[in-house]
Protein backbone atom coordinates (compact mmCIF):
# COMPACT_ATOMS: atom_id res chain seq x y z
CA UNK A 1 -1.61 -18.16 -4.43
CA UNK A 2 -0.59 -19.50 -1.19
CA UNK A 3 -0.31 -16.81 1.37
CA UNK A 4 2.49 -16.47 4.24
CA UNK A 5 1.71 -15.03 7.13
CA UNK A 6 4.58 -13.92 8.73
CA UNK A 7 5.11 -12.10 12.21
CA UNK A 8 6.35 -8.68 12.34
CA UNK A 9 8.98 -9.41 14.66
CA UNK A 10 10.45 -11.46 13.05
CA UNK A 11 10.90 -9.28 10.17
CA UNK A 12 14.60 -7.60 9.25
CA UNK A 13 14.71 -3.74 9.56
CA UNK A 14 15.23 -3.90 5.17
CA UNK A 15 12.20 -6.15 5.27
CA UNK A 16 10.31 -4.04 7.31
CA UNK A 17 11.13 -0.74 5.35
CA UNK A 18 10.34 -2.62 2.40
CA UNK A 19 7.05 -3.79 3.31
CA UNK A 20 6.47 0.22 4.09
CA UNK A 21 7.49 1.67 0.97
CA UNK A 22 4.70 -1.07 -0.35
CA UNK A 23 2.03 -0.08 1.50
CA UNK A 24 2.48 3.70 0.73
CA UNK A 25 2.70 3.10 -3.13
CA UNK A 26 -0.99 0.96 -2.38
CA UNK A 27 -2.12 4.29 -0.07
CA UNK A 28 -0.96 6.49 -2.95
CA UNK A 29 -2.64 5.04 -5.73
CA UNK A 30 -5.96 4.58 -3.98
CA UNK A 31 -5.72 8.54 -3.05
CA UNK A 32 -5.11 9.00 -6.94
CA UNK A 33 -7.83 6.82 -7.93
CA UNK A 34 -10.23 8.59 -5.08
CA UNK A 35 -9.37 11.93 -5.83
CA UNK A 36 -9.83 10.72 -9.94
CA UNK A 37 -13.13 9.35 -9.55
CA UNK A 38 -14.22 12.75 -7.34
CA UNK A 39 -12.68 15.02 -10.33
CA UNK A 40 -15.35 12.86 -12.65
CA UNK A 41 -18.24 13.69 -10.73
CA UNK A 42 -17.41 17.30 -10.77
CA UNK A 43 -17.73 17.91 -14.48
């Protein structure tokens, strides 16, 4: 997988709000998976 690094500013306002919406779903699913793994110790 090649990747493509690509300069903010030179990113479209969709592309930018895009690449947000991404990296919220990736900080939501780690908090699930955090708070998951805590819930397991508990028991």
């Amino acid at each position: 997988m090649d990747e493509k690094l690509v300069k903010i500013e030179e990113l479209t306002n969709d592309e930018l709000v895009k690449l947000y919406q991404d990296i919220l779903q990736h900080i939501k699913f780690l908090n699930d998976s955090i708070i998951n793994e805590s819930d397991d110790k508990n028991e």
